[in-house]
N, C-alpha and C. Protein backbone atom coordinates (compact mmCIF):
# COMPACT_ATOMS: atom_id res chain seq x y z
N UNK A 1 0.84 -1.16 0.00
CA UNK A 1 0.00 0.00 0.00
C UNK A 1 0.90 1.24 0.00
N UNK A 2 0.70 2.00 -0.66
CA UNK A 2 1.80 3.44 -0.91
C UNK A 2 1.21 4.28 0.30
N UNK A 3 2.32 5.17 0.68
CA UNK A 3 2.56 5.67 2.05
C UNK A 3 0.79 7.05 1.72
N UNK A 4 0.75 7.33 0.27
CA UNK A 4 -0.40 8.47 0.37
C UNK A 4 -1.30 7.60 0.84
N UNK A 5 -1.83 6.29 0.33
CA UNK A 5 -3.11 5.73 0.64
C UNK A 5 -3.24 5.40 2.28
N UNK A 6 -2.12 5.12 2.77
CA UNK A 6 -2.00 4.58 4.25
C UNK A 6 -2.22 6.02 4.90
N UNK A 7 -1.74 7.40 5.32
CA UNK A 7 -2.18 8.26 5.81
C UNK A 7 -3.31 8.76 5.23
N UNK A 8 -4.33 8.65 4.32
CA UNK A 8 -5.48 8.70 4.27
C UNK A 8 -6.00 7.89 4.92
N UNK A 9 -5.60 6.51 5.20
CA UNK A 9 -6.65 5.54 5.83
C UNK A 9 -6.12 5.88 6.97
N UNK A 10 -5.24 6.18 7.68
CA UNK A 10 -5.36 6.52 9.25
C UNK A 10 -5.61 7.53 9.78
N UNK A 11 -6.31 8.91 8.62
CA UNK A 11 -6.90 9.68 9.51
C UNK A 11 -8.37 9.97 9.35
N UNK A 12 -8.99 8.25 9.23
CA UNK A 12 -10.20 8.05 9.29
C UNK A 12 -11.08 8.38 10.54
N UNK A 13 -10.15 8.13 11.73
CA UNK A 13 -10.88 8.23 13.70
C UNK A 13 -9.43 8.95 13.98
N UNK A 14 -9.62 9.31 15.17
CA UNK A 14 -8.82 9.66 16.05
C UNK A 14 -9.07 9.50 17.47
N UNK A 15 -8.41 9.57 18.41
CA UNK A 15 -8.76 9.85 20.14
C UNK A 15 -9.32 10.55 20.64
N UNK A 16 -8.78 11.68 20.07
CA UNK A 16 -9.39 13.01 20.73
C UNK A 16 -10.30 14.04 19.44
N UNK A 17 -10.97 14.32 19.94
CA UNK A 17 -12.58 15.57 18.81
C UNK A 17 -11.23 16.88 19.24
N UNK A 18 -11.57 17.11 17.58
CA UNK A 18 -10.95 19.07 17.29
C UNK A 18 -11.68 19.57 18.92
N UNK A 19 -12.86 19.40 19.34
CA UNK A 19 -13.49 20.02 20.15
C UNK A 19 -12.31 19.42 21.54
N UNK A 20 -11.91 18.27 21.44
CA UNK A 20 -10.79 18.51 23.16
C UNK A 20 -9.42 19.08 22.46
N UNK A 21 -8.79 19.17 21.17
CA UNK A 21 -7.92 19.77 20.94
C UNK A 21 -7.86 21.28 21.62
N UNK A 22 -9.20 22.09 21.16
CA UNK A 22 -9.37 23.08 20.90
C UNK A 22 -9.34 24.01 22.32
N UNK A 23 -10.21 22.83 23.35
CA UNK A 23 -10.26 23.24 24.61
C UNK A 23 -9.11 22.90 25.15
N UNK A 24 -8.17 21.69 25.25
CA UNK A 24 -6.70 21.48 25.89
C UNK A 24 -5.58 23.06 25.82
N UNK A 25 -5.44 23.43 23.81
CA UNK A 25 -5.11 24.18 23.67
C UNK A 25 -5.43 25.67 24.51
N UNK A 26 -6.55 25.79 24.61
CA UNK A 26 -6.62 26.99 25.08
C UNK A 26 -6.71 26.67 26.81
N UNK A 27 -6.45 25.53 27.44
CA UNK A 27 -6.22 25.11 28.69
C UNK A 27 -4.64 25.61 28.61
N UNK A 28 -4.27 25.38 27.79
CA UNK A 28 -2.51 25.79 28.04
C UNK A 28 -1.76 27.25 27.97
N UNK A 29 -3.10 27.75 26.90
CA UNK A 29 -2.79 29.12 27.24
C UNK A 29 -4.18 29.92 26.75
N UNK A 30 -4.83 30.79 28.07
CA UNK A 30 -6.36 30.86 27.70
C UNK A 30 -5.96 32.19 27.14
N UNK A 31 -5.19 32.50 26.49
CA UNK A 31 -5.31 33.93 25.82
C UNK A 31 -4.55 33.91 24.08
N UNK A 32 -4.70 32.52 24.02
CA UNK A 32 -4.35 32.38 22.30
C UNK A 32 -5.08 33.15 21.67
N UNK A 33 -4.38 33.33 20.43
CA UNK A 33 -5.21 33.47 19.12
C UNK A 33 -5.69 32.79 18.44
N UNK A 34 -6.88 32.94 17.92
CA UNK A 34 -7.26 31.83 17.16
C UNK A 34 -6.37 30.88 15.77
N UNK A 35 -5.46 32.10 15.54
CA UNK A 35 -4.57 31.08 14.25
C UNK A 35 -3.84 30.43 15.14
N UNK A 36 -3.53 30.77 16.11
CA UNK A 36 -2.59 29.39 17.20
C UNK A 36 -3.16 28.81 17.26
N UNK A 37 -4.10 28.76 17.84
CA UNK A 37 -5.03 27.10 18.33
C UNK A 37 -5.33 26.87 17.04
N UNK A 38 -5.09 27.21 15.93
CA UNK A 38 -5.85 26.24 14.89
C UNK A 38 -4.34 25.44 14.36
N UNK A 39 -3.04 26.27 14.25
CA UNK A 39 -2.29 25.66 14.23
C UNK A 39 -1.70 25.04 14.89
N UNK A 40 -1.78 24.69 16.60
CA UNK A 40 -1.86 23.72 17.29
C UNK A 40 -2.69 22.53 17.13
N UNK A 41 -3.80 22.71 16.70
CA UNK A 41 -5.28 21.35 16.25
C UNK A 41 -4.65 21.19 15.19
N UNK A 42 -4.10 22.00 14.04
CA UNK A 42 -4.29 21.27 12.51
C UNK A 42 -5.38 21.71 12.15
N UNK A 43 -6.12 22.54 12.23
CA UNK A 43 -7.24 22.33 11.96
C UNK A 43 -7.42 24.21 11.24
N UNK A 44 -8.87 25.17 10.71
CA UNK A 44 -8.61 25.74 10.01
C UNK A 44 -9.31 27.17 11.16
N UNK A 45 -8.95 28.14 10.92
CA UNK A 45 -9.37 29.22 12.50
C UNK A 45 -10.87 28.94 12.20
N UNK A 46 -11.55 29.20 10.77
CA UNK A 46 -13.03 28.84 10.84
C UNK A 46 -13.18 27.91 12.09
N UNK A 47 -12.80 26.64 11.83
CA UNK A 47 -13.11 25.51 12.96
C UNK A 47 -12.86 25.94 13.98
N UNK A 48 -12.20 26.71 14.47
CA UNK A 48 -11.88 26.76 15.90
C UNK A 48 -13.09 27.62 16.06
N UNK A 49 -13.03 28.28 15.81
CA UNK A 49 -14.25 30.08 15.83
C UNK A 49 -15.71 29.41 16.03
N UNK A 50 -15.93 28.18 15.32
CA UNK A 50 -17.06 27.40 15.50
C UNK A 50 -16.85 27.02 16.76
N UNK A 51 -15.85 25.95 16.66
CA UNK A 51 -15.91 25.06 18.19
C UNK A 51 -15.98 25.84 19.42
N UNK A 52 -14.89 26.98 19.52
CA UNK A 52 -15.37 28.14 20.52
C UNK A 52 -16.75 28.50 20.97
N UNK A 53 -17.15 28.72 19.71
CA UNK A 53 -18.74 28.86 19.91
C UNK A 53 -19.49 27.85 20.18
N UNK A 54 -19.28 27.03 20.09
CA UNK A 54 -20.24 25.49 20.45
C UNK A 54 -19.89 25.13 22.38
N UNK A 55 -18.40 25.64 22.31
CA UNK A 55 -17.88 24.97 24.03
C UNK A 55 -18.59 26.49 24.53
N UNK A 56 -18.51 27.56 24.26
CA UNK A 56 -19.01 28.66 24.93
C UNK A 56 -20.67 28.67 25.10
N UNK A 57 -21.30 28.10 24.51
CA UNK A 57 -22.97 27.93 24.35
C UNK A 57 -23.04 26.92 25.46
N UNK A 58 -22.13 25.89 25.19
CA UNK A 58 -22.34 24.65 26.06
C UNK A 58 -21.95 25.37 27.46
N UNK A 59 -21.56 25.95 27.79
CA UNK A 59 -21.13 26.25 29.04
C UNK A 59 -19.52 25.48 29.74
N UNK A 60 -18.92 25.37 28.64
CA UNK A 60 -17.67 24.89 28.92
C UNK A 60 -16.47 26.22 29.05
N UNK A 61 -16.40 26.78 28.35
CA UNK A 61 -15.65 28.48 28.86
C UNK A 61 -16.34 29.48 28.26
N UNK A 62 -15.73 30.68 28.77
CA UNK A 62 -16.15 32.05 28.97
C UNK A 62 -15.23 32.36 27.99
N UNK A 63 -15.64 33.65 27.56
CA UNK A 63 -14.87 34.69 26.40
C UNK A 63 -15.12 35.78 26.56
N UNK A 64 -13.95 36.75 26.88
CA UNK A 64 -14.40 37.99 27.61
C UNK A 64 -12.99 39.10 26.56
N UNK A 65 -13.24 40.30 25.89
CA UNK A 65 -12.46 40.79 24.75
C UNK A 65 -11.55 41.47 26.11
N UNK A 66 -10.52 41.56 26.10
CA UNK A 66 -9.42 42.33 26.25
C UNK A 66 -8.61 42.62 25.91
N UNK A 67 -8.83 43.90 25.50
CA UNK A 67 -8.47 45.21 24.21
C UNK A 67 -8.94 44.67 23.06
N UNK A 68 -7.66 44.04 22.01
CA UNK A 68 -8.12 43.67 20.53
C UNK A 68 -7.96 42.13 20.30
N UNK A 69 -8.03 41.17 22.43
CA UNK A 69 -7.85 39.94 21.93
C UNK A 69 -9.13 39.56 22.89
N UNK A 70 -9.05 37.83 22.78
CA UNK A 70 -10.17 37.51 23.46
C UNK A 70 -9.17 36.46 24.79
N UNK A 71 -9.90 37.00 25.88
CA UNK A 71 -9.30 35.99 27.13
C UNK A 71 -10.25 35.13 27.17
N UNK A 72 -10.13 33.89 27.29
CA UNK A 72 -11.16 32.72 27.91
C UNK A 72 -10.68 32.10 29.08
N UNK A 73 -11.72 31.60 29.88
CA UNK A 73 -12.11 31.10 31.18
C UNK A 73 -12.85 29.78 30.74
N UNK A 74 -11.93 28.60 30.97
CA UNK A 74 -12.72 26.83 31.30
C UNK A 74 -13.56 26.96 32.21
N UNK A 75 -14.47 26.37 32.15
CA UNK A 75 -15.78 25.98 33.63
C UNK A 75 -14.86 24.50 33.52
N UNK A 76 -13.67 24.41 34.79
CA UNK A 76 -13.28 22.93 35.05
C UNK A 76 -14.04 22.04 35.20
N UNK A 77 -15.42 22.75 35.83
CA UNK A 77 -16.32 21.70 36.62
C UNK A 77 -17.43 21.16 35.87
N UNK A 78 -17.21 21.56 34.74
CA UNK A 78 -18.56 21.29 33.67
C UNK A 78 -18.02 20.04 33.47
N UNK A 79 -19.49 18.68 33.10
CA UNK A 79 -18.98 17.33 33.12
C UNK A 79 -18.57 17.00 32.11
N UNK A 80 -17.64 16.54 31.45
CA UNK A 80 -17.56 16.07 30.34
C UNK A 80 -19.40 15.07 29.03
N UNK A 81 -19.53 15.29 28.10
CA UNK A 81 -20.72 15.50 27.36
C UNK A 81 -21.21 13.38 26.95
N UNK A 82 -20.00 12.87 27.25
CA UNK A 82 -20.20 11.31 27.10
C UNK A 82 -20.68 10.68 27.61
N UNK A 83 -22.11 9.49 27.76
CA UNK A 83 -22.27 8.93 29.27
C UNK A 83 -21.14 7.97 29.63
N UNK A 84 -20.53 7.45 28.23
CA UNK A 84 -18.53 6.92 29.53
C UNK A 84 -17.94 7.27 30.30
N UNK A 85 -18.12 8.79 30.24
CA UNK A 85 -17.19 9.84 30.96
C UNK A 85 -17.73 10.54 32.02
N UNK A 86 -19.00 9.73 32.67
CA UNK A 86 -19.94 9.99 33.48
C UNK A 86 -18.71 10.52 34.81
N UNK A 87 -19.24 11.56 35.76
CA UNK A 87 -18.41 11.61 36.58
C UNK A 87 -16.78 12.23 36.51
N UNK A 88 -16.79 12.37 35.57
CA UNK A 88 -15.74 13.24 35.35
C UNK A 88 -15.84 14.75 34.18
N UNK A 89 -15.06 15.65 34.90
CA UNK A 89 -15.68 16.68 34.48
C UNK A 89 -14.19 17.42 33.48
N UNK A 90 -14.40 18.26 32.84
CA UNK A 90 -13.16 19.28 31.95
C UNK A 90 -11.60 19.23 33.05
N UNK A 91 -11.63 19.64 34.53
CA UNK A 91 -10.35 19.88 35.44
C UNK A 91 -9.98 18.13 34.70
N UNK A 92 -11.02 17.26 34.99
CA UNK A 92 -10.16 15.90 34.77
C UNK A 92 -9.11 15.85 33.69
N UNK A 93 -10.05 16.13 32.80
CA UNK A 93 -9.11 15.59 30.96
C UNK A 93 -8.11 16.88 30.83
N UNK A 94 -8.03 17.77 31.21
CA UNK A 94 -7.26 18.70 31.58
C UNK A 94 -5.98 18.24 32.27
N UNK A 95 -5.85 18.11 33.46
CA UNK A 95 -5.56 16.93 34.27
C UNK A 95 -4.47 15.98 33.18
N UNK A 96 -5.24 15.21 32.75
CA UNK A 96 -4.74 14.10 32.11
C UNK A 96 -3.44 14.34 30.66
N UNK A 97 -4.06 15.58 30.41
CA UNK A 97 -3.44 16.03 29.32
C UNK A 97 -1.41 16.85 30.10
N UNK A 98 -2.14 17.59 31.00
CA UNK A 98 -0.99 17.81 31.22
C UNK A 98 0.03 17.15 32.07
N UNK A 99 -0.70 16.11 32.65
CA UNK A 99 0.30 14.76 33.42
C UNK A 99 1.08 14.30 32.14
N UNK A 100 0.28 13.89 31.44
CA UNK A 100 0.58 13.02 29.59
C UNK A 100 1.98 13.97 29.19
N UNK A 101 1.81 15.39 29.02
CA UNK A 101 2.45 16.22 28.68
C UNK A 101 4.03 16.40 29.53
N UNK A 102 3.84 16.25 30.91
CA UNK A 102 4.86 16.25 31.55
C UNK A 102 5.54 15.04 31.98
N UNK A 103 4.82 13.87 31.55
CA UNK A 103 5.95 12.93 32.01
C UNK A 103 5.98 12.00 30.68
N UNK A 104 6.75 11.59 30.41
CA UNK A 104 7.24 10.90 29.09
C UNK A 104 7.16 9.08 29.61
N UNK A 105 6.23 8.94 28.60
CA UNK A 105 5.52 7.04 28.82
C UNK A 105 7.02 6.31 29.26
N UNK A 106 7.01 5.65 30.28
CA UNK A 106 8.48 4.74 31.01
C UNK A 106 8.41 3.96 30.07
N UNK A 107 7.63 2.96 29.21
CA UNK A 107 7.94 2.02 28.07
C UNK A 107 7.65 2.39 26.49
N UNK A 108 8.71 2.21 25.52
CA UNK A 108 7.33 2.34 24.31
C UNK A 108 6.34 1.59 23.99
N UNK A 109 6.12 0.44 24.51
CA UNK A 109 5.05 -0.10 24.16
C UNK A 109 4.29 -0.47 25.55
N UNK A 110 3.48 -1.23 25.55
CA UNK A 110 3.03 -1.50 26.76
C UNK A 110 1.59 -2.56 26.58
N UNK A 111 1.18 -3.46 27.34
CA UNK A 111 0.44 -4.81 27.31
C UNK A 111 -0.52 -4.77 28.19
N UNK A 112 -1.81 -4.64 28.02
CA UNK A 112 -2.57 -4.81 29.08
C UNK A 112 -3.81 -5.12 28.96
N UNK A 113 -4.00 -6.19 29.70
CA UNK A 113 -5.34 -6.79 29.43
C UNK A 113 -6.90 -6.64 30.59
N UNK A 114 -7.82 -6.56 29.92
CA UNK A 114 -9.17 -5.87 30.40
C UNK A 114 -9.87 -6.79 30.40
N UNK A 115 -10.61 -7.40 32.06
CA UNK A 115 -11.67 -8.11 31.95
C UNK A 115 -12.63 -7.78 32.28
């Protein structure tokens, strides 16, 4: 299979929705610009400008203009939108992201089985 057809077929799913990119990103720094966070996601500022607007409706952060930028505010405590993810709220995956971020996996691979 040639290397174009194989990265088309693997960016069929992913782990994480543009929508936790979008919010992690601006968890790391709530006073981006929107062409940052889009060039942090990959993704295009339209999309972000949407998703902003979709986590800000939802009640996941605040957006408040100061001067000619926009500051945002996470609601940590808002629950995450999955019933998997019942019980855990935005501080969590937040949380998770920047543990992930600061400590580097002890194995590259790793085995584990789920009963």
């Amino acid at each position: 299979m040639a290397a174009d057809a194989m990265d088309h077929q693997d960016r069929r799913w992913t782990f994480l929705t543009n929508h936790a990119r979008v919010l992690l990103a601006i968890a790391r720094d709530s006073g981006a610009r929107l062409r940052t966070i889009a060039a942090a996601c990959l993704i295009t500022e339209r999309a972000v400008q949407a998703i902003i607007t979709d986590l800000e409706q939802a009640g996941y952060l605040h957006r408040q203009r100061a001067g000619r930028r926009n500051q945002y505010t996470l609601n940590l405590d808002q629950p995450l939108r999955h019933p998997a993810e019942a019980g855990l709220c935005v501080r969590d995956l937040v949380a998770l992201a920047a543990d992930s971020a600061a400590q580097p996996p002890k194995t590259a691979s790793a085995s584990v089985t789920v009963s």
